[in-house]
PDB file of N, CA and C in Angstrom:
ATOM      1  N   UNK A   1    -120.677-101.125 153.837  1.00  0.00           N
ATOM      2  CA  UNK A   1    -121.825-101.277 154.678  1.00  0.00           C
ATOM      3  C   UNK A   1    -122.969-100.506 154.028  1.00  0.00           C
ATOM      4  N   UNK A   2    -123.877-101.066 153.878  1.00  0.00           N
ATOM      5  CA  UNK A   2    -125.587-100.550 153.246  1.00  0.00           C
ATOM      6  C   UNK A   2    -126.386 -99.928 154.153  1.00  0.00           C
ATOM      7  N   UNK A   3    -126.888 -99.069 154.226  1.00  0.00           N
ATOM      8  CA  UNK A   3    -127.809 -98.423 154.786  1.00  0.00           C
ATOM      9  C   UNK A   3    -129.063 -98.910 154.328  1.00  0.00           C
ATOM     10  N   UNK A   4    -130.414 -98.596 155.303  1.00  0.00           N
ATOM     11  CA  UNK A   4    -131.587 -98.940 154.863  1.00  0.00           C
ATOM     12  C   UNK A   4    -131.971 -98.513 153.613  1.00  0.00           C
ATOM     13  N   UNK A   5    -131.661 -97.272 153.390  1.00  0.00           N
ATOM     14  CA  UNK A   5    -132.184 -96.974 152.347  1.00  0.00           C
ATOM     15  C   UNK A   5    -131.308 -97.470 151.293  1.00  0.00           C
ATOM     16  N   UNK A   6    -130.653 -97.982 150.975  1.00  0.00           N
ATOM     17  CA  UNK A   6    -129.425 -98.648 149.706  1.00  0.00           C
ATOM     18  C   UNK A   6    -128.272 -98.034 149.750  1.00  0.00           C
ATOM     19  N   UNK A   7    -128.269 -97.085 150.221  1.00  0.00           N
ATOM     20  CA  UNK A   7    -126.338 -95.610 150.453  1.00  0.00           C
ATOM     21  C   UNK A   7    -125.875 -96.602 151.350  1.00  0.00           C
ATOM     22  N   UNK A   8    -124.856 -96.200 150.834  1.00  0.00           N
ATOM     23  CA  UNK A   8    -123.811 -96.170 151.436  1.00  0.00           C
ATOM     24  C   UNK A   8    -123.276 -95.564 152.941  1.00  0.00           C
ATOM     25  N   UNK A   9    -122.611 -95.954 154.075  1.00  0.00           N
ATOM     26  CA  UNK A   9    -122.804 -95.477 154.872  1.00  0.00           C
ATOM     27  C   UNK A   9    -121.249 -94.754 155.652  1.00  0.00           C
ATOM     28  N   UNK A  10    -120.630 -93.761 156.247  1.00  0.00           N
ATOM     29  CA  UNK A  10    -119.472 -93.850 155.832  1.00  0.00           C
ATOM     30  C   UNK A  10    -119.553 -95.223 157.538  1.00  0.00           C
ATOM     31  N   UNK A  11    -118.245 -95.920 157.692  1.00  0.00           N
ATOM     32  CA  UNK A  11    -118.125 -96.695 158.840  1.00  0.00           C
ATOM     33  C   UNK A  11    -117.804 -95.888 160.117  1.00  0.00           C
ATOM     34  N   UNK A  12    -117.841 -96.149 161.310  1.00  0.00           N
ATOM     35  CA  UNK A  12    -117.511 -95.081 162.512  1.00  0.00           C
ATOM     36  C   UNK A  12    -116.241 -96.049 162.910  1.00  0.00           C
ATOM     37  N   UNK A  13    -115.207 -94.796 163.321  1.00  0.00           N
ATOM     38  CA  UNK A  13    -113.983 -95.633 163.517  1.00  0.00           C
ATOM     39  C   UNK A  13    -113.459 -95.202 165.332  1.00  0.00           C
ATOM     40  N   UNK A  14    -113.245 -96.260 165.469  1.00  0.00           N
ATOM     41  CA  UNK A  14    -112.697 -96.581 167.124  1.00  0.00           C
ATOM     42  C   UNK A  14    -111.305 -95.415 167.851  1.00  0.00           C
ATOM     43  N   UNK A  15    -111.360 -95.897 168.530  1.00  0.00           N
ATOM     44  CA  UNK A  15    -110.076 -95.236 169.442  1.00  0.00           C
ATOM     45  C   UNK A  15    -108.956 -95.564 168.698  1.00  0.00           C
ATOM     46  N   UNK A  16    -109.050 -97.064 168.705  1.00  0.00           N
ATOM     47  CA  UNK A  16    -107.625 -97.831 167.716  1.00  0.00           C
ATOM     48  C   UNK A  16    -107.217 -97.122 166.438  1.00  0.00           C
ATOM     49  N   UNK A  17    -108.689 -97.096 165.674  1.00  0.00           N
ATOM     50  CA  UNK A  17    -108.593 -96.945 164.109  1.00  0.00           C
ATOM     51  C   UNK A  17    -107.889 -95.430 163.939  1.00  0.00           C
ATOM     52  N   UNK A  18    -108.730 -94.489 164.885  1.00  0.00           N
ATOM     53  CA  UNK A  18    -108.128 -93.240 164.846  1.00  0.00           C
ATOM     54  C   UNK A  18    -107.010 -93.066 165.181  1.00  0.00           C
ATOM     55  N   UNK A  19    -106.717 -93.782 166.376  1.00  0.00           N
ATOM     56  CA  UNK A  19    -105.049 -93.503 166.811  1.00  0.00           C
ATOM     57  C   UNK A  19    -103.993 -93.943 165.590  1.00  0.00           C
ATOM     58  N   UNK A  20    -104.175 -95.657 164.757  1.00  0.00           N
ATOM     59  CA  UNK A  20    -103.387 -95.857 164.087  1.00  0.00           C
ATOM     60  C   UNK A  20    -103.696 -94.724 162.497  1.00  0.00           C
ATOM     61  N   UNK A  21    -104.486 -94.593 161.842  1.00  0.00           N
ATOM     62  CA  UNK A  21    -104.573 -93.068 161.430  1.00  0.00           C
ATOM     63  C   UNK A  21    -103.579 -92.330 161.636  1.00  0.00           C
ATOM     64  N   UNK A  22    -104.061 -91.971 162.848  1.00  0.00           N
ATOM     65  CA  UNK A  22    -103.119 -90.558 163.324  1.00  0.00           C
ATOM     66  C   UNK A  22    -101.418 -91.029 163.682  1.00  0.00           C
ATOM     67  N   UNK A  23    -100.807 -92.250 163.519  1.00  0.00           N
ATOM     68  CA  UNK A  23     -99.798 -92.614 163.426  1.00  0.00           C
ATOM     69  C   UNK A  23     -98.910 -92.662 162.415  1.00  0.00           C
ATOM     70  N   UNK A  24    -100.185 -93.106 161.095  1.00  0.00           N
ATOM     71  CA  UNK A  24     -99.768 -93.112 159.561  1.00  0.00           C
ATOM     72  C   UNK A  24     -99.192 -91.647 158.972  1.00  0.00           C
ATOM     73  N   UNK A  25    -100.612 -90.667 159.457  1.00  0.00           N
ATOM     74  CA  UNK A  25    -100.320 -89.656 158.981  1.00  0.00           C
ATOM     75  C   UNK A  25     -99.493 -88.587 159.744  1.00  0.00           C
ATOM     76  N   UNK A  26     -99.137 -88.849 161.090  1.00  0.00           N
ATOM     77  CA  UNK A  26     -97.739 -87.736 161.666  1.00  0.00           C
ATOM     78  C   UNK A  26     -96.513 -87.881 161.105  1.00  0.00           C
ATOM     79  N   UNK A  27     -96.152 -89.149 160.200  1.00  0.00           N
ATOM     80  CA  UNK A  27     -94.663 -88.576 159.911  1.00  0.00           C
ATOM     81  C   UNK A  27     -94.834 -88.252 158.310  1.00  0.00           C
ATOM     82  N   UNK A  28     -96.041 -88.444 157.943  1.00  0.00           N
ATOM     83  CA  UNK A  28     -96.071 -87.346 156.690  1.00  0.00           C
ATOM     84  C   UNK A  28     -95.960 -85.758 156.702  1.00  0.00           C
ATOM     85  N   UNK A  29     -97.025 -85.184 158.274  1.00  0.00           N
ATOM     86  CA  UNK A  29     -96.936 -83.987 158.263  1.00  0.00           C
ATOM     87  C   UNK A  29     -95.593 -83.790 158.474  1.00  0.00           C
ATOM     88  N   UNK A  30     -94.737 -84.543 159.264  1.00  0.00           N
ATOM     89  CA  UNK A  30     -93.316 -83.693 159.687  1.00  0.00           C
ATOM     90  C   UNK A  30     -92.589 -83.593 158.788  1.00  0.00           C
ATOM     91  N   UNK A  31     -92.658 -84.618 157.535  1.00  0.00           N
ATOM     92  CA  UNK A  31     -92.128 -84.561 156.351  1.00  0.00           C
ATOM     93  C   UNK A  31     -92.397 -82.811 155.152  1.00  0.00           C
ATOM     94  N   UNK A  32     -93.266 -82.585 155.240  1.00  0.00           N
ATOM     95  CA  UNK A  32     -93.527 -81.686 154.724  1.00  0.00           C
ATOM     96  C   UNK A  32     -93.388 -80.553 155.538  1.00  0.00           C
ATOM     97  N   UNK A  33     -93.021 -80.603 156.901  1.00  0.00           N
ATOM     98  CA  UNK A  33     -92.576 -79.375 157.375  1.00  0.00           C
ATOM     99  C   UNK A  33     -91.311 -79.406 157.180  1.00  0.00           C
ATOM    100  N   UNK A  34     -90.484 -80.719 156.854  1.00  0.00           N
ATOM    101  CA  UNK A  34     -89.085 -80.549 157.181  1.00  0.00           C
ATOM    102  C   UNK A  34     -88.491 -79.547 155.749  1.00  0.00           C
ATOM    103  N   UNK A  35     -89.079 -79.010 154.678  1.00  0.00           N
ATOM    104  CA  UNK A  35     -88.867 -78.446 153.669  1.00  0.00           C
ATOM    105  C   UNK A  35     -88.461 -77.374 153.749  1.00  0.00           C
ATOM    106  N   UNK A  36     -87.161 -76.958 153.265  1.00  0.00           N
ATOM    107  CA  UNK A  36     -86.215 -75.560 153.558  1.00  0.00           C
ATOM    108  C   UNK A  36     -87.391 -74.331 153.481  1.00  0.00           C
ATOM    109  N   UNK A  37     -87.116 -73.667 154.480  1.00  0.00           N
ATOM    110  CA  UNK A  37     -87.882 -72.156 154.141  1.00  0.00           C
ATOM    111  C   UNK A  37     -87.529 -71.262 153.359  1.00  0.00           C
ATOM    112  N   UNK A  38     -88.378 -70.523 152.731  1.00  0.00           N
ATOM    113  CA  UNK A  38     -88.176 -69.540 151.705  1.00  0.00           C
ATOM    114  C   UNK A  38     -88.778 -68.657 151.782  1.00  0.00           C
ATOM    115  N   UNK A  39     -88.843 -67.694 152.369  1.00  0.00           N
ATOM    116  CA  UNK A  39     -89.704 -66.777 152.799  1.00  0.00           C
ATOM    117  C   UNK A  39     -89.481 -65.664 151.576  1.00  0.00           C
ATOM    118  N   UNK A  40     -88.496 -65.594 151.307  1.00  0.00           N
ATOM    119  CA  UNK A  40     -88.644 -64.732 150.347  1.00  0.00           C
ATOM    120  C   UNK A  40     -88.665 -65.021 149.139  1.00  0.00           C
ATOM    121  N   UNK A  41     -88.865 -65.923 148.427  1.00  0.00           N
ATOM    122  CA  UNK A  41     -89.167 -66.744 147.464  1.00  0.00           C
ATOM    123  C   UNK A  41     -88.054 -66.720 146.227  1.00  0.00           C
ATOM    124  N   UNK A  42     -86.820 -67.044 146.918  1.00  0.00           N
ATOM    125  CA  UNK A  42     -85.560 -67.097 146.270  1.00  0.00           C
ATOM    126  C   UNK A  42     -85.950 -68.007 144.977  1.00  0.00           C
ATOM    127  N   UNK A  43     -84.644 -67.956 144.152  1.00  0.00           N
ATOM    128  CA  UNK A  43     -84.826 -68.492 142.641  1.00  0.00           C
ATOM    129  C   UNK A  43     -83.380 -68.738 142.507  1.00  0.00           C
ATOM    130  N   UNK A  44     -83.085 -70.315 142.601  1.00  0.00           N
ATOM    131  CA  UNK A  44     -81.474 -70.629 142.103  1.00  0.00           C
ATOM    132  C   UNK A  44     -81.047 -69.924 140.721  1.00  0.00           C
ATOM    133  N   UNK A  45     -80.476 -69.172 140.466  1.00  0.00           N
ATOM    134  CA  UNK A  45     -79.967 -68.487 138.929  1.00  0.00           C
ATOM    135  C   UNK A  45     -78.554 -69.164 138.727  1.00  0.00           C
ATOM    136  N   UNK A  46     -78.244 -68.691 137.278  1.00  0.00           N
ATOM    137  CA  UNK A  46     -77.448 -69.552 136.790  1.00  0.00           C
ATOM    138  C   UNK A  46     -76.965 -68.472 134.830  1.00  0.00           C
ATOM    139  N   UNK A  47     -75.968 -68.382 134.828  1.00  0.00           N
ATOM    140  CA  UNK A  47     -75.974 -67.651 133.274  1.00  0.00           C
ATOM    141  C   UNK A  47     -74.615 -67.462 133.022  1.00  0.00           C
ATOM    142  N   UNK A  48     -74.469 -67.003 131.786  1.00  0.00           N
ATOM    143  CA  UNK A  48     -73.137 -66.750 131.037  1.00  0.00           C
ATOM    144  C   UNK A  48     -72.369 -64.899 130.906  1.00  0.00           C
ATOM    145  N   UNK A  49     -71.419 -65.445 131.242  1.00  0.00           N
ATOM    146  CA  UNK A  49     -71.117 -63.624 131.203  1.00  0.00           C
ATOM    147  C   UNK A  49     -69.829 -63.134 130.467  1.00  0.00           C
ATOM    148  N   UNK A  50     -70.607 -62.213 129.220  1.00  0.00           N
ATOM    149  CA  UNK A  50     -69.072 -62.317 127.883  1.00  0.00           C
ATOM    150  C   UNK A  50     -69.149 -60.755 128.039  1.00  0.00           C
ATOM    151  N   UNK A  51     -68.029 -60.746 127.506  1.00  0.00           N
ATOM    152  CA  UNK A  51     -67.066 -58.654 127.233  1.00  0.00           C
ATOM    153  C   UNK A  51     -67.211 -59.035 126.151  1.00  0.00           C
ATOM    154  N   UNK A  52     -67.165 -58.333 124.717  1.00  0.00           N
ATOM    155  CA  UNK A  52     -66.669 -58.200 123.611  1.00  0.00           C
ATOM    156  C   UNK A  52     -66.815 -59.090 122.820  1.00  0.00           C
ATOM    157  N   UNK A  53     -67.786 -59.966 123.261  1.00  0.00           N
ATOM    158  CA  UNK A  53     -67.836 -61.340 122.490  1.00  0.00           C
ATOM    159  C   UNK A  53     -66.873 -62.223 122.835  1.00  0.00           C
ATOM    160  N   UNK A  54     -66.378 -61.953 123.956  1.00  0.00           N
ATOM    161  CA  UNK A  54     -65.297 -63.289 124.959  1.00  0.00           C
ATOM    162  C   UNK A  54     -65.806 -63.467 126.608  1.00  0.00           C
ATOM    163  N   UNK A  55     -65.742 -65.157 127.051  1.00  0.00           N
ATOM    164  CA  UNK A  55     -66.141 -64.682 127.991  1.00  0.00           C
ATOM    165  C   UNK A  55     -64.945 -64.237 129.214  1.00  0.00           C
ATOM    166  N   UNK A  56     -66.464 -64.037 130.524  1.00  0.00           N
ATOM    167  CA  UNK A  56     -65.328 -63.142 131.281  1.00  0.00           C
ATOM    168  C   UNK A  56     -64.991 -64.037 131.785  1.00  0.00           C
ATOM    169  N   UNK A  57     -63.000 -64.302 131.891  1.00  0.00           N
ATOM    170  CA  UNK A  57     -62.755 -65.662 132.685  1.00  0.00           C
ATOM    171  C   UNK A  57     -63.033 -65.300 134.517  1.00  0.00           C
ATOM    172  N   UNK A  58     -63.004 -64.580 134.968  1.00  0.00           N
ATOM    173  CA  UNK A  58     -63.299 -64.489 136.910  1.00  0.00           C
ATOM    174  C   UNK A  58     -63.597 -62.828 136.990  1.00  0.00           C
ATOM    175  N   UNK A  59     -64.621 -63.257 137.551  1.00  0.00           N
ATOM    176  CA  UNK A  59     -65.204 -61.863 138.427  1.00  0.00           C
ATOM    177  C   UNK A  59     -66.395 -62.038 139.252  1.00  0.00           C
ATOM    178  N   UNK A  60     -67.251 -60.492 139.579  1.00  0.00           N
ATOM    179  CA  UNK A  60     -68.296 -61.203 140.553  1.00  0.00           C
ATOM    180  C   UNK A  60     -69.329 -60.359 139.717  1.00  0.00           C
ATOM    181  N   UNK A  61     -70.584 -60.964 140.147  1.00  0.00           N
ATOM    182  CA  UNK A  61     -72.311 -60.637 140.038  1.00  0.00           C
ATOM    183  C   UNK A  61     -72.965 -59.935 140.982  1.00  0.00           C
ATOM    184  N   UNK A  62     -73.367 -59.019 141.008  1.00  0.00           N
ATOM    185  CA  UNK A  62     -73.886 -58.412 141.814  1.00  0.00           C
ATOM    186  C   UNK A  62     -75.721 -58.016 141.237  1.00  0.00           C
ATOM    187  N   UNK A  63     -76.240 -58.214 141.719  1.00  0.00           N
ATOM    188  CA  UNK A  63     -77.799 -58.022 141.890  1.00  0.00           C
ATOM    189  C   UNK A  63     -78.549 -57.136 142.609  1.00  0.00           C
ATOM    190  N   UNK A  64     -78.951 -56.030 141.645  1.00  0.00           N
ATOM    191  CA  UNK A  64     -79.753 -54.720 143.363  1.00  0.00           C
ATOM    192  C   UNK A  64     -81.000 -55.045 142.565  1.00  0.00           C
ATOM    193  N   UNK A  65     -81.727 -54.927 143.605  1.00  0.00           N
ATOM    194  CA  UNK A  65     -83.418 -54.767 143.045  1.00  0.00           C
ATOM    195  C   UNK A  65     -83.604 -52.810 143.015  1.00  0.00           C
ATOM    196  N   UNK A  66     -84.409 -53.285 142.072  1.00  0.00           N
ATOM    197  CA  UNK A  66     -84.497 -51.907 141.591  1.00  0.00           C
ATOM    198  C   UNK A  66     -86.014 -50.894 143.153  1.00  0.00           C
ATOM    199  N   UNK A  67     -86.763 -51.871 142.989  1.00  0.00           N
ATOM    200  CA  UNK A  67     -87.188 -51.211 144.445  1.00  0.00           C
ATOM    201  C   UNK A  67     -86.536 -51.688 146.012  1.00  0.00           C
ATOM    202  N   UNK A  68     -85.638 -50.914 146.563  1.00  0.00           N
ATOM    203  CA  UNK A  68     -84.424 -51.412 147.579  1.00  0.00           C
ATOM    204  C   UNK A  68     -85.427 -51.809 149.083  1.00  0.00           C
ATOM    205  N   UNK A  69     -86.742 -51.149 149.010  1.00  0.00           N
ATOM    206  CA  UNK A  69     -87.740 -51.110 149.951  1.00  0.00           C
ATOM    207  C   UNK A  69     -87.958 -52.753 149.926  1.00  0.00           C
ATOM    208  N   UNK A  70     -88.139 -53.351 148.988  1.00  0.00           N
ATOM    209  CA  UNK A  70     -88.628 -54.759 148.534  1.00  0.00           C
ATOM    210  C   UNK A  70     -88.072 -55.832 148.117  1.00  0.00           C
ATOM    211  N   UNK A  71     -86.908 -55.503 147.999  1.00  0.00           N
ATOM    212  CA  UNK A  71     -86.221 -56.532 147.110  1.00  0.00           C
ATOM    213  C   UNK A  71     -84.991 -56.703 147.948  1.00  0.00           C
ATOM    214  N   UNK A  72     -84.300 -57.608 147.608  1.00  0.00           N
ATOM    215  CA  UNK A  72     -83.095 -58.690 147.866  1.00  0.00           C
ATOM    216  C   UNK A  72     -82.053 -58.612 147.639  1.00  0.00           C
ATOM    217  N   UNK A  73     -80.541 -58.233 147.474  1.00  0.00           N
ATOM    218  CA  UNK A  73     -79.426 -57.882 146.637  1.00  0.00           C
ATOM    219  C   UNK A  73     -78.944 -59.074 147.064  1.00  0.00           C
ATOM    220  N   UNK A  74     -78.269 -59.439 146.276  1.00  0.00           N
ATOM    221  CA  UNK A  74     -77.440 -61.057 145.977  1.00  0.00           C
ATOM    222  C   UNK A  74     -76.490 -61.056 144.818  1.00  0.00           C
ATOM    223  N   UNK A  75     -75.381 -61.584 144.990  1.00  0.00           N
ATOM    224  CA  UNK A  75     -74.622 -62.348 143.851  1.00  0.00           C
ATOM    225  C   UNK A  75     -73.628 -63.667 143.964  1.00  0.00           C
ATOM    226  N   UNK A  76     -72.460 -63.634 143.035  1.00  0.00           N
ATOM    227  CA  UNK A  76     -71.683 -64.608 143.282  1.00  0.00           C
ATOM    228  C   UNK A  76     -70.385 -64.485 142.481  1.00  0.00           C
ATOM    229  N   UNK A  77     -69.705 -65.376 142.487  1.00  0.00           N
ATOM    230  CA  UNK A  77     -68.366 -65.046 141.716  1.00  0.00           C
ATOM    231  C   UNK A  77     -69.272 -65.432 140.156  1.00  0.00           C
ATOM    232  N   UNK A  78     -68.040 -65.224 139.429  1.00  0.00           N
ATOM    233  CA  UNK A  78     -67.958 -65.189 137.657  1.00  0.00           C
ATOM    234  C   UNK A  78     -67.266 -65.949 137.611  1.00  0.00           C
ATOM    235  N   UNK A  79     -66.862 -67.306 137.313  1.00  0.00           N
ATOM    236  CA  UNK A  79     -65.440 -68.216 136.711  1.00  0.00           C
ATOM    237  C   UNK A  79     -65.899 -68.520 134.872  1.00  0.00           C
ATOM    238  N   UNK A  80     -64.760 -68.895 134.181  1.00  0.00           N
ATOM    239  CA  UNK A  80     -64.796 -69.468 133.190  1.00  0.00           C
ATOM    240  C   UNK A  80     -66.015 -68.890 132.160  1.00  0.00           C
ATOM    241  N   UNK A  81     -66.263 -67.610 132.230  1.00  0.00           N
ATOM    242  CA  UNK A  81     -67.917 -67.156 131.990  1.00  0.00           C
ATOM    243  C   UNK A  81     -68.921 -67.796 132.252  1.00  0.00           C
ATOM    244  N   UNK A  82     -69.234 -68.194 133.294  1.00  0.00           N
ATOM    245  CA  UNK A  82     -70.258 -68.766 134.081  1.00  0.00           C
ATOM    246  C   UNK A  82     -70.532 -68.246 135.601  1.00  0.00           C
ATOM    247  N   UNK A  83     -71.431 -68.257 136.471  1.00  0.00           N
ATOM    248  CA  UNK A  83     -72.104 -67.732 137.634  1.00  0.00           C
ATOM    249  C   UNK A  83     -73.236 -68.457 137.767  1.00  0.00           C
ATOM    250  N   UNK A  84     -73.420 -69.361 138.844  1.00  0.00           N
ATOM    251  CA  UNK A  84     -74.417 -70.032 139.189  1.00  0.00           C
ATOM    252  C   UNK A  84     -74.300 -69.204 141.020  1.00  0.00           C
ATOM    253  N   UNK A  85     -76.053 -68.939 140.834  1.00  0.00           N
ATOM    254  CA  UNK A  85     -76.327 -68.915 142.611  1.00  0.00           C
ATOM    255  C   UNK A  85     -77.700 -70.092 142.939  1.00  0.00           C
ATOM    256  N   UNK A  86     -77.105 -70.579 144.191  1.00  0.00           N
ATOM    257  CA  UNK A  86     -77.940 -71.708 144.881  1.00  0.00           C
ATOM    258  C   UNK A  86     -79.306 -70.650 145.487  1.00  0.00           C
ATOM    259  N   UNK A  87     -79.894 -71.727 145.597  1.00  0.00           N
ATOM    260  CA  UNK A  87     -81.472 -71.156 145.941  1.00  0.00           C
ATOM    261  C   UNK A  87     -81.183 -70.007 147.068  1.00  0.00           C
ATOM    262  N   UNK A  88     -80.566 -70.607 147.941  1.00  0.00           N
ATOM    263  CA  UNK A  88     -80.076 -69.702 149.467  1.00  0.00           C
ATOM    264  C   UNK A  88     -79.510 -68.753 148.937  1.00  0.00           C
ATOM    265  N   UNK A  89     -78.703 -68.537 147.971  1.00  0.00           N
ATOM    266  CA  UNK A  89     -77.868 -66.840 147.204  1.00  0.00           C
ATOM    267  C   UNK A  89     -78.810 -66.225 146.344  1.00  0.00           C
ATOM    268  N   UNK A  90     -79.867 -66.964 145.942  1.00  0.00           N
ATOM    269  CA  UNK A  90     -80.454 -66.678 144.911  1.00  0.00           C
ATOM    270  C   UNK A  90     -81.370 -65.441 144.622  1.00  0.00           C
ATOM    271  N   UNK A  91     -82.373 -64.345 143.838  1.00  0.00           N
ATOM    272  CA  UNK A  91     -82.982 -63.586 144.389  1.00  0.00           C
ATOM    273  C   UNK A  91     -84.332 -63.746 143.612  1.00  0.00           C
ATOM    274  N   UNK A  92     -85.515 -63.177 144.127  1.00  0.00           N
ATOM    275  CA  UNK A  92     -87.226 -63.143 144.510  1.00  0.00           C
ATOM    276  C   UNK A  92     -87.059 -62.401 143.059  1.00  0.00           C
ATOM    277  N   UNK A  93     -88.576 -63.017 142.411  1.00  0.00           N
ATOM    278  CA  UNK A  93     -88.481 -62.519 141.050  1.00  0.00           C
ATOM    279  C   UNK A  93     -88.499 -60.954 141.219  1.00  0.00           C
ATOM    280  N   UNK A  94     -88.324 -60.329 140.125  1.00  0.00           N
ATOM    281  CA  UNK A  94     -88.464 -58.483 140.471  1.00  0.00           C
ATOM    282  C   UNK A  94     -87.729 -57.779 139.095  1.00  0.00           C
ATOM    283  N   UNK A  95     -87.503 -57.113 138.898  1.00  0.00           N
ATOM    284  CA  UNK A  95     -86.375 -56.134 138.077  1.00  0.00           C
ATOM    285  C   UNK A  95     -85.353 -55.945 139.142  1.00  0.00           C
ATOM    286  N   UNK A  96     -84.117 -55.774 138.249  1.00  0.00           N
ATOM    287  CA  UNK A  96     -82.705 -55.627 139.077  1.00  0.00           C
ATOM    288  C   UNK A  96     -81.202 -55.104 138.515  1.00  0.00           C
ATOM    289  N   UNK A  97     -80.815 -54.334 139.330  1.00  0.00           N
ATOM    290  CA  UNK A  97     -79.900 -53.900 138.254  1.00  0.00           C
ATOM    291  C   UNK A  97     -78.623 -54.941 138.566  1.00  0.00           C
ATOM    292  N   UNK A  98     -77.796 -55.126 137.324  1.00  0.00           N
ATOM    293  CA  UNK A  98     -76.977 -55.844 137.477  1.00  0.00           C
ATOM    294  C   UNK A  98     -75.691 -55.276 137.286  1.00  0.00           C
ATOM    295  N   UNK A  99     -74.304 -55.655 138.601  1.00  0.00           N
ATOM    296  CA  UNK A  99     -73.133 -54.903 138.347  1.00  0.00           C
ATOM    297  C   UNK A  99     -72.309 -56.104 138.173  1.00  0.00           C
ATOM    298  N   UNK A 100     -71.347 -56.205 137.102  1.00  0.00           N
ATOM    299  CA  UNK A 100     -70.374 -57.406 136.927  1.00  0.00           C
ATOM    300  C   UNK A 100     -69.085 -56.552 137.185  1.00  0.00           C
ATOM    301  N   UNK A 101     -68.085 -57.209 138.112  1.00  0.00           N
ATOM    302  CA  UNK A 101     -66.505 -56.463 137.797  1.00  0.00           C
ATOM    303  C   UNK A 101     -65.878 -57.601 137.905  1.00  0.00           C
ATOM    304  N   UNK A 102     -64.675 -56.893 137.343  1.00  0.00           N
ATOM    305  CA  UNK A 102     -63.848 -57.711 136.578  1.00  0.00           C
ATOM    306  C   UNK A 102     -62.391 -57.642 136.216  1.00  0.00           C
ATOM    307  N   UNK A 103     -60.996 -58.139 137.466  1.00  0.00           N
ATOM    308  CA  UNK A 103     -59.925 -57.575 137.369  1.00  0.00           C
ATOM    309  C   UNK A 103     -59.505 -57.702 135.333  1.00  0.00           C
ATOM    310  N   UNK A 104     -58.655 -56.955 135.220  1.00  0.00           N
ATOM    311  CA  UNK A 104     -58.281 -56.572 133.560  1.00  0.00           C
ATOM    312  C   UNK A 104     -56.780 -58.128 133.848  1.00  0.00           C
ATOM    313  N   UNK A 105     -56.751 -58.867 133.690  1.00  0.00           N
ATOM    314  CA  UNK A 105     -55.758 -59.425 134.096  1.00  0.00           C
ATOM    315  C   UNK A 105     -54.694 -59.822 132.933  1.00  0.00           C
ATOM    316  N   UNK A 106     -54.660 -58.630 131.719  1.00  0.00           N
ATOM    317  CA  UNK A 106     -53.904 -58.881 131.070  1.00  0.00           C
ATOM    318  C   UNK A 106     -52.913 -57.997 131.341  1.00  0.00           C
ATOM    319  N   UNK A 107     -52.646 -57.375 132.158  1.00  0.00           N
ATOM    320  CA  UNK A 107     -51.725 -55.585 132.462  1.00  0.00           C
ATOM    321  C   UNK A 107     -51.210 -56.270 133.867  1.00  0.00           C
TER     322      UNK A 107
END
């Protein structure tokens, strides 16, 4: 639509136009609320864990943040020298000290 002066004009939209609008766009917003919370801004981790230049076949991961005021402690088991934690186990970037144990299961 042209305006007198040659612009462009934006159009004015009805009861209808707005309502169907506002139909299109409510199950987008709920979509984007439906997105897991993270309040603390977890981080799925994932790594390898060797003794001696072998890895460790089972144990666990343990994670302290080095400021305990702020931070998150998390871990998970050790299999096959591997340890993966899911976003939900996971911990908020930071420094951290890390404790691995590990039965001796050759004795």
């Amino acid at each position: 639509m042209l305006s007198r002066s040659g612009s462009r004009s934006c159009p004015r939209l009805g009861l209808h136009d707005a309502c169907f609008l506002l139909t299109l766009l409510t199950p987008a917003v709920a979509l984007l609320g439906c997105s897991e919370d993270n309040p603390l801004g977890r981080r799925a981790l994932h790594g390898v864990v060797s003794y001696q230049g072998q890895p460790v076949d089972y144990g666990a991961i343990q994670f302290m943040p080095d400021d305990l005021q702020h931070g998150v402690s998390s871990g998970g088991m050790i299999e096959d020298g591997k340890y993966q934690l899911k976003l939900s186990q996971g911990r908020p970037a930071g420094s951290y000290q890390v404790m691995i144990s590990s039965p001796d299961r050759g004795k």
